[in-house]
Protein backbone atom coordinates (compact mmCIF):
# COMPACT_ATOMS: atom_id res chain seq x y z
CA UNK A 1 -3.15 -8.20 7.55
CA UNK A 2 -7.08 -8.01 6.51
CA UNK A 3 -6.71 -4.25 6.91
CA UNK A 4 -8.72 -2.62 3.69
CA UNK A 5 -7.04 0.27 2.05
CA UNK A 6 -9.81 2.68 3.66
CA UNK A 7 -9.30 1.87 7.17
CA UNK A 8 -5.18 2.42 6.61
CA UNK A 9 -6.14 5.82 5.45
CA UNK A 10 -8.33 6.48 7.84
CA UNK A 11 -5.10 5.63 10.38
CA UNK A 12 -2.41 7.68 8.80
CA UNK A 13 -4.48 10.50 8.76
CA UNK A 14 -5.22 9.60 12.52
CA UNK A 15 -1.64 9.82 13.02
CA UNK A 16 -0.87 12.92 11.31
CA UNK A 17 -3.38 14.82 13.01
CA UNK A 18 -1.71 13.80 16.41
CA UNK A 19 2.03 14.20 15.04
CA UNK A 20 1.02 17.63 14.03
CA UNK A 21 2.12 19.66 16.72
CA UNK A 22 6.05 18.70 15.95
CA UNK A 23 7.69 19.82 12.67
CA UNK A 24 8.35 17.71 10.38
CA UNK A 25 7.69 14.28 12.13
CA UNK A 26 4.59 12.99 10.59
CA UNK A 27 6.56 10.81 8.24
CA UNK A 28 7.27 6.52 8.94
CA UNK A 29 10.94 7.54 8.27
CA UNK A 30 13.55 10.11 9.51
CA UNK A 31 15.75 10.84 6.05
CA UNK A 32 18.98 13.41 5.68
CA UNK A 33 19.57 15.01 2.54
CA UNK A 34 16.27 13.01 1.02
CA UNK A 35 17.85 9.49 1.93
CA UNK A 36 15.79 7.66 3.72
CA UNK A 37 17.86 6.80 6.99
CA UNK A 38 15.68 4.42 9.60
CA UNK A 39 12.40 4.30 10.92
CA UNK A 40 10.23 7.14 12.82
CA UNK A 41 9.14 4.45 15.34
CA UNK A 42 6.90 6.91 17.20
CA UNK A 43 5.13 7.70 14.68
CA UNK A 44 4.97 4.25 13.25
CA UNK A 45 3.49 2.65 16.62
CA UNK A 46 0.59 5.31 16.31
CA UNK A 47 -0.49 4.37 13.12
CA UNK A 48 -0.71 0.51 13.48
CA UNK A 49 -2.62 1.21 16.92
CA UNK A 50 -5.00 3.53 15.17
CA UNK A 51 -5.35 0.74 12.69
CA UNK A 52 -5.77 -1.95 15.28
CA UNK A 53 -8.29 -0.07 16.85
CA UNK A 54 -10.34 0.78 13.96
CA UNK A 55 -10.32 -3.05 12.72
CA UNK A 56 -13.68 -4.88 13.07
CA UNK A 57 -14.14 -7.95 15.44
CA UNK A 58 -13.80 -11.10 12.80
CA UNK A 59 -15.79 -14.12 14.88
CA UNK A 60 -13.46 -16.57 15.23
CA UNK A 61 -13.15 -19.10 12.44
CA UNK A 62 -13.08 -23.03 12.95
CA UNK A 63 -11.08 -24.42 9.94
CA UNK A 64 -9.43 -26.13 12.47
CA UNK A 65 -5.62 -26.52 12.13
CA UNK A 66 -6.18 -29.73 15.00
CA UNK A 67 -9.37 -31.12 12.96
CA UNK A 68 -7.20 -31.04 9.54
CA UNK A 69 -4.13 -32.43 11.69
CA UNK A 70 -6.06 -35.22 13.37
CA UNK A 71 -7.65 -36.24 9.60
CA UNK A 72 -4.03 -36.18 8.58
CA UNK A 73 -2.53 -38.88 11.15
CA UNK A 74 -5.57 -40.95 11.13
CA UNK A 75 -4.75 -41.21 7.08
CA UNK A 76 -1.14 -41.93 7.76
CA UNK A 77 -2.05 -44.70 10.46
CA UNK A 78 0.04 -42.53 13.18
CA UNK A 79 -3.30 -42.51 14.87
CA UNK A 80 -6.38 -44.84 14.56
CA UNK A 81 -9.60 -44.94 15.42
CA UNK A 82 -10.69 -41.35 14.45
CA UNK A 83 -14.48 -40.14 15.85
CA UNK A 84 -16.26 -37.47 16.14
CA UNK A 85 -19.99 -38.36 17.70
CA UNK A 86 -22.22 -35.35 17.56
CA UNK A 87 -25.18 -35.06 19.23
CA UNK A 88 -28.09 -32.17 20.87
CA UNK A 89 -27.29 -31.18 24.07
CA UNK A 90 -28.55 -28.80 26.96
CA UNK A 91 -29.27 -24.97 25.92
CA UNK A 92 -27.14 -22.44 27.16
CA UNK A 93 -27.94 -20.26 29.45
CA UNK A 94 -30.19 -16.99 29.06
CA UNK A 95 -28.01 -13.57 28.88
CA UNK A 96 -28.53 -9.80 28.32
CA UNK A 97 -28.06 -7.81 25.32
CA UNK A 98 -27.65 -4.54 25.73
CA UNK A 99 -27.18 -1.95 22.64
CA UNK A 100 -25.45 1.73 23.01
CA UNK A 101 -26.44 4.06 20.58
CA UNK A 102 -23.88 7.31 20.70
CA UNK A 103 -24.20 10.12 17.58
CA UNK A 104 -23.81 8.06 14.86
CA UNK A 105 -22.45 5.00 16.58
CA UNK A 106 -23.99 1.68 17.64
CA UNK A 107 -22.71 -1.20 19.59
CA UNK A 108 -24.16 -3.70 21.09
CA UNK A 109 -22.66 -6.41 24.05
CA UNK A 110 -24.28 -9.81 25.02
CA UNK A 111 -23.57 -11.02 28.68
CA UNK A 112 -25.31 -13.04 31.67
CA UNK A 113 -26.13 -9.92 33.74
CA UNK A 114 -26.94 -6.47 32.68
CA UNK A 115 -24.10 -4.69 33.85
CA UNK A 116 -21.82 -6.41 31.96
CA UNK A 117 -23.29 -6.46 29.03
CA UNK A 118 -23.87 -2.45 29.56
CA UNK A 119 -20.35 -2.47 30.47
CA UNK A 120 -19.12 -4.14 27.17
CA UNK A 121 -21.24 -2.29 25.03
CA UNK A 122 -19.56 1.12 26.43
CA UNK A 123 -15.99 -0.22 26.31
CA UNK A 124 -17.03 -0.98 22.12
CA UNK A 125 -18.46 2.88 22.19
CA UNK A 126 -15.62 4.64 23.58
CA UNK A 127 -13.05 2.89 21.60
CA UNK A 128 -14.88 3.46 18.62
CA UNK A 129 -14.67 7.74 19.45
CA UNK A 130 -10.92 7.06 20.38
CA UNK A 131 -11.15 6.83 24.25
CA UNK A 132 -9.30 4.26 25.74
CA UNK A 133 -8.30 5.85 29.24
CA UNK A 134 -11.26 5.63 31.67
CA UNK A 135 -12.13 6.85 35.24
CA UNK A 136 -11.12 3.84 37.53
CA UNK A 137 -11.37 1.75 34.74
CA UNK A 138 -15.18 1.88 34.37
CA UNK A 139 -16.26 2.12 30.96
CA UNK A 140 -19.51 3.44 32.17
CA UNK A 141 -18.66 6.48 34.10
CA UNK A 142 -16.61 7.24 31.63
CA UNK A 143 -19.37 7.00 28.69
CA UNK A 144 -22.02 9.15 30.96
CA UNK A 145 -24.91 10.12 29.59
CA UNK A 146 -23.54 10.32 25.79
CA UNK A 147 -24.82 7.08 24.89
CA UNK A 148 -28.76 5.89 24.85
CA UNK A 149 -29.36 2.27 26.11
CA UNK A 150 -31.62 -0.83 25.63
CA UNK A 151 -31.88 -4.19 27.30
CA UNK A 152 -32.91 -6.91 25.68
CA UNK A 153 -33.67 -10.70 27.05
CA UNK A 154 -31.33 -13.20 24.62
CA UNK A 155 -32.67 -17.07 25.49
CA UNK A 156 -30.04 -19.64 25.56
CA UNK A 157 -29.30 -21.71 22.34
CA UNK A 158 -29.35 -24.88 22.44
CA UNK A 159 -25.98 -26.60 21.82
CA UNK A 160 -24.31 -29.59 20.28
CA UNK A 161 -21.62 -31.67 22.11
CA UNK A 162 -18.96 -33.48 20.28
CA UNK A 163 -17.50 -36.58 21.88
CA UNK A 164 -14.41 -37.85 19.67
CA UNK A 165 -12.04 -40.02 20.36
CA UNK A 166 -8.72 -42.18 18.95
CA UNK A 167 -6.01 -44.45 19.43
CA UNK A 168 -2.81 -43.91 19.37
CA UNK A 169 0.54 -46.64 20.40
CA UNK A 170 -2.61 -48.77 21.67
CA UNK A 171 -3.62 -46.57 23.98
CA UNK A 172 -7.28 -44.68 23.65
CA UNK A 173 -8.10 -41.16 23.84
CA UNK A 174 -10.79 -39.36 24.52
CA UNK A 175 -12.57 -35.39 24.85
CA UNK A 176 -15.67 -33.58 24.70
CA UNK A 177 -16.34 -30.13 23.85
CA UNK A 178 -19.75 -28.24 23.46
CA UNK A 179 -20.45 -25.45 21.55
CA UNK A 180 -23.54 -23.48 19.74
CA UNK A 181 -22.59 -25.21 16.16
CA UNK A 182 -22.01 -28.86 14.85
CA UNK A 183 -18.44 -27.24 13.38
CA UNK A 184 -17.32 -25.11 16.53
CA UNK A 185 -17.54 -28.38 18.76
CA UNK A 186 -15.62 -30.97 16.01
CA UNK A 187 -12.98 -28.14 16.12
CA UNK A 188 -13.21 -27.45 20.17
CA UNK A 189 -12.65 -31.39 20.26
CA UNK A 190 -10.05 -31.63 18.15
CA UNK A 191 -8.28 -29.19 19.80
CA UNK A 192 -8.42 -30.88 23.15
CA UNK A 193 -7.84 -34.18 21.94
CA UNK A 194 -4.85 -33.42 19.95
CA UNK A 195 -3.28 -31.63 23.04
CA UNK A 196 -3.29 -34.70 24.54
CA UNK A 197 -1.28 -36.76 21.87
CA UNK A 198 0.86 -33.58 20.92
CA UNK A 199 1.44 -31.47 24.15
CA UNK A 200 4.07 -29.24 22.18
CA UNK A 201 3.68 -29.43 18.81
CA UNK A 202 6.91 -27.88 16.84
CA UNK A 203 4.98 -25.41 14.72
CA UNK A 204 6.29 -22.92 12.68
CA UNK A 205 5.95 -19.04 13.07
CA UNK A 206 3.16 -17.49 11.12
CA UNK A 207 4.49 -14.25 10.89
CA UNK A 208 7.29 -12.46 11.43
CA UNK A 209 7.11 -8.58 12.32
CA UNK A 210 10.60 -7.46 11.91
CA UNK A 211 11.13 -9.11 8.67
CA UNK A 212 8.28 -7.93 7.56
CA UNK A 213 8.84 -4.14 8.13
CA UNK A 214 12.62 -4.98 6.80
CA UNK A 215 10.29 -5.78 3.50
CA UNK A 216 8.25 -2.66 3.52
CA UNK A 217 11.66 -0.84 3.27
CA UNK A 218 13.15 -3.05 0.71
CA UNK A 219 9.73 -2.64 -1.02
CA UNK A 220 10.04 1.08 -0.84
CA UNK A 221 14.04 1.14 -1.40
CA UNK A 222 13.10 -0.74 -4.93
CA UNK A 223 10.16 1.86 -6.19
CA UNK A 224 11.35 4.79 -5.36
CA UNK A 225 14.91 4.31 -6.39
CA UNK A 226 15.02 1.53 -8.87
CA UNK A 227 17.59 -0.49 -6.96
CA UNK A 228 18.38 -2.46 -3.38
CA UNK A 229 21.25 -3.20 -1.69
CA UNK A 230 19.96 -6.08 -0.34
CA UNK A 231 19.72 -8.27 -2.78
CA UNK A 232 19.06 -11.62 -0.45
CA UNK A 233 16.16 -10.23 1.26
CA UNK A 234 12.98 -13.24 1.35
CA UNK A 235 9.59 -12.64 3.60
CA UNK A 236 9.82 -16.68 4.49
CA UNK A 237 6.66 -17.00 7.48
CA UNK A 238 2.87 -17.47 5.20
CA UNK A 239 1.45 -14.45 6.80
CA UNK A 240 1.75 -10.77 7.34
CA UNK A 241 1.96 -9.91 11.03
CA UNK A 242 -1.19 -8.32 12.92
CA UNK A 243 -1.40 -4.72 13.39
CA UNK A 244 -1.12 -5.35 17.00
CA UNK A 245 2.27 -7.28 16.37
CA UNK A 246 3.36 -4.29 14.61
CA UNK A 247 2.82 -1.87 16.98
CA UNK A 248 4.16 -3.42 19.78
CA UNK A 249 7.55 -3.81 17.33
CA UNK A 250 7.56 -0.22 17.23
CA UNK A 251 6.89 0.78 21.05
CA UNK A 252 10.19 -1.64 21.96
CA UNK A 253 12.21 0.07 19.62
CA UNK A 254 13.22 -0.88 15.94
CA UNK A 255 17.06 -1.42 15.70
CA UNK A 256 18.89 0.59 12.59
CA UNK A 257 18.34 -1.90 9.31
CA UNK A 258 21.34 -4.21 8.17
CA UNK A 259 21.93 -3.34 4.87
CA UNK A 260 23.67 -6.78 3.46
CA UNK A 261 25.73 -5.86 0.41
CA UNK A 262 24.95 -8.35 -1.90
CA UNK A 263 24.64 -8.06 -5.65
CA UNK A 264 21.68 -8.12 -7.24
CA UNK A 265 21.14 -11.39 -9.38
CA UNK A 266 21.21 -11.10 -12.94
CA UNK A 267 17.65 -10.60 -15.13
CA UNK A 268 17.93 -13.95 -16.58
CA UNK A 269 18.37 -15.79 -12.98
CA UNK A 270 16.05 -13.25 -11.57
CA UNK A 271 13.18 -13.51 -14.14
CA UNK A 272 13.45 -17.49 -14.15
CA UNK A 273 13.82 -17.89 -10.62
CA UNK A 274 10.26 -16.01 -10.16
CA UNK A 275 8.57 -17.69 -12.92
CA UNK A 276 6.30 -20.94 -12.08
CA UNK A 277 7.06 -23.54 -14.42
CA UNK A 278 3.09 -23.10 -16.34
CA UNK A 279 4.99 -19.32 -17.40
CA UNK A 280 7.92 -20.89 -19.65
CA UNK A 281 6.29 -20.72 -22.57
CA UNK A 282 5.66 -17.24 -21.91
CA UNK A 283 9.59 -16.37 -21.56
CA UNK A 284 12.04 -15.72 -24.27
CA UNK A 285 13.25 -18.91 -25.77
CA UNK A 286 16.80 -19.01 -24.77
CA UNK A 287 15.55 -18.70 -21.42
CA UNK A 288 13.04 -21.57 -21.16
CA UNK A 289 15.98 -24.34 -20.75
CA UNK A 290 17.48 -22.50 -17.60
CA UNK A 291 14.07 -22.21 -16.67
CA UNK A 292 13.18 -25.69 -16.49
CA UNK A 293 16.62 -26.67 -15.13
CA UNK A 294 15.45 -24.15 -11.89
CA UNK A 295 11.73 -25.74 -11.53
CA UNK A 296 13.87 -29.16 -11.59
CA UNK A 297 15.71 -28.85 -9.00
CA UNK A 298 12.96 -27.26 -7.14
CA UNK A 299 10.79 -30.68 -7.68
CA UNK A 300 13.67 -33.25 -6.76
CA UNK A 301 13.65 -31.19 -3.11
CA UNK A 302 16.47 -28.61 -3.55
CA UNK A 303 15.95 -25.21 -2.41
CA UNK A 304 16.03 -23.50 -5.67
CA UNK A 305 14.44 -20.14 -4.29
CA UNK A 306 17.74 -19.91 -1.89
CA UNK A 307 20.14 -16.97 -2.44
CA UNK A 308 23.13 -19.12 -1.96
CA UNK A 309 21.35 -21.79 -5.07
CA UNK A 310 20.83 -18.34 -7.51
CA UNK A 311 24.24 -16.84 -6.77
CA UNK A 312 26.18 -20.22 -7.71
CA UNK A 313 24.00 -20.19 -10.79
CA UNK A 314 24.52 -16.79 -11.59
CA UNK A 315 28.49 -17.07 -11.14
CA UNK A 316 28.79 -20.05 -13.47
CA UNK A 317 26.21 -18.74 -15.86
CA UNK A 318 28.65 -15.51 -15.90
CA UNK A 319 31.74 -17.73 -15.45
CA UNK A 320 30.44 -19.69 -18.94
CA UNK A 321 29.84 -16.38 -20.61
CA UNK A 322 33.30 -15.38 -20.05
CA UNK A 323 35.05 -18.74 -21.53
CA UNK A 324 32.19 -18.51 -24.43
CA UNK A 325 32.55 -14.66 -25.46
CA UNK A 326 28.32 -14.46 -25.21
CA UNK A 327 28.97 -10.74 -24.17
CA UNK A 328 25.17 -8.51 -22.92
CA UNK A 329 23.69 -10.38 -25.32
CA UNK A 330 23.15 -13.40 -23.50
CA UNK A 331 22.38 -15.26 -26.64
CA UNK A 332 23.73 -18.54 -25.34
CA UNK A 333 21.99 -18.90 -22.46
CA UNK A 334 20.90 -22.59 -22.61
CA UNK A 335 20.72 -25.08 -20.12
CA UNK A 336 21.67 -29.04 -20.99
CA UNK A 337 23.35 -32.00 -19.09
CA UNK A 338 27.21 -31.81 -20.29
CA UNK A 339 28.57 -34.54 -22.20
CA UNK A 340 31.60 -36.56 -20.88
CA UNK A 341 34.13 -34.62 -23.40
CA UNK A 342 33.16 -31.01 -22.42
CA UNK A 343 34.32 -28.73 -19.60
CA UNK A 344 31.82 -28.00 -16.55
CA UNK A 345 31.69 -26.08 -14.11
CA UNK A 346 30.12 -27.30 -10.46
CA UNK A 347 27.27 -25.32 -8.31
């Protein structure tokens, strides 16, 4: 997730170089007899931590999942009362900046005292040359003399404090957050307030690390040899998992993959069943009625995408060839309501 081709690269050839010294083991798979047989977890783990590592800090963003949920059940009246009152408050306190300049590398470290801002700005240096083992833990022994260093006096911002408040079941609620932006505090707020009228929210999982390495191989499977066993394989959470996710998957161990004989769909389910309804006019024309009838039942709240949805389709699709005579050439394939008079068949 958010990695850039270039830093990947930079990562497998990280890992290569250290997988060097054992034959043949610089690969993300074992394979016998050029079949690719399961995962070569070691190998995997070093990668994704050489591309967690080399990953730059992202400041934390605050498109607040509570702000946008708060706006939501004020709208629906399950809350009431939604404010947000913003106002100047005191400045923060002054810190230290200190900024370690190593070869070709620069880092620099904010923090109230000197030595831990010095001792930030070596534990950025050293991971940046690939040293994460230190001397009693102390970034600083361990960086020596390598690095040159500068101090710097950073005065304290002044902040803005965010007081909002709501009412829920007729009873008020209320928290205040402060922060060095109008938008960090609304969202520190939010967040505080909407613990208090959700405690545990039932969220879904963003991601989903095993899944998603099943889908690398399933990816792979497909390209390199034009077919999958699998044919019911979906990637359901909205993101990819973190490189840190990942590698942690690999270090516990990656279980041999479940190949799930199912059949592949056909090319007419398959190719509608992809297809957003804006594409129909773009596919052949005896396939535009099945391709409505999919995006249908998709809109009135049945989950078209589902294997088990497809697969009835595709056996009474194949079912109605075989009492038609449509042979390959699929020339039939229309979709209409059936008259009172006519055999159907039922999904």
């Amino acid at each position: 997730r958010a990695a850039p081709f270039h830093a990947c690269l930079r990562a497998y050839e990280r890992a290569v170089l250290e997988a060097s010294d054992e034959d043949d083991s610089a690969h993300f798979f074992h394979y016998t007899h050029n079949e690719r047989r399961q995962w070569n977890a070691p190998f995997a783990a070093t990668f994704f931590d050489y591309l967690r590592r080399s990953r730059p800090r992202t400041p934390t963003l605050y498109d607040s999942f509570d702000l946008r949920d708060l706006h939501e059940r004020n709208q629906t009246e399950d809350v009431s009362d939604l404010t947000f009152d913003l106002k100047e408050g005191a400045a923060s306190p002054d810190e230290w900046r200190c900024e370690a300049v190593c070869r070709e590398i620069k880092e620099a470290a904010t923090a109230p005292t000197k030595q831990k801002a010095k001792k930030k700005a070596a534990a950025q240096v050293l991971e940046r040359l690939g040293e994460t083992e230190w001397p009693n833990g102390d970034p600083i022994c361990a960086l020596g003399s390598r690095a040159s260093l500068t101090f710097d006096k950073v005065s304290g911002k002044r902040q803005w404090v965010c007081a909002a408040a709501l009412t829920k079941d007729a009873q008020p609620f209320n928290a205040t957050a402060a922060a060095g932006s109008k938008r960090e505090a609304r969202a520190l707020a939010a967040k505080l307030l909407r613990r208090q009228i959700a405690p545990s929210p039932q969220r879904t999982t963003t991601s989903d690390a095993a899944s998603y390495i099943q889908g690398i191989a399933w990816c792979l499977d497909a390209y390199v040899e034009g077919y999958v066993e699998d044919g019911s394989y979906r990637y359901l959470p909205p993101h990819a998992p973190s490189s840190k996710a990942l590698k942690a998957l690999f270090e516990d161990g990656v279980e041999d993959e479940v190949r799930v004989t199912t059949g592949a769909l056909s090319a007419d389910v398959h190719c509608c069943a992809v297809m957003p309804r804006e594409a129909s006019p773009l596919l052949p024309e005896h396939l535009q009625p099945l391709h409505t009838a999919i995006c249908d039942a998709r809109d009135q709240g049945l989950d078209a995408d589902a294997l088990p949805f497809l697969e009835a389709l595709a056996s009474t699709l194949h079912m109605a060839n075989s009492l038609l005579g449509g042979g390959d050439a699929r020339k039939w394939t229309t979709v209409r309501r059936a008259q009172e008079n006519e055999i159907t068949l039922s999904l």
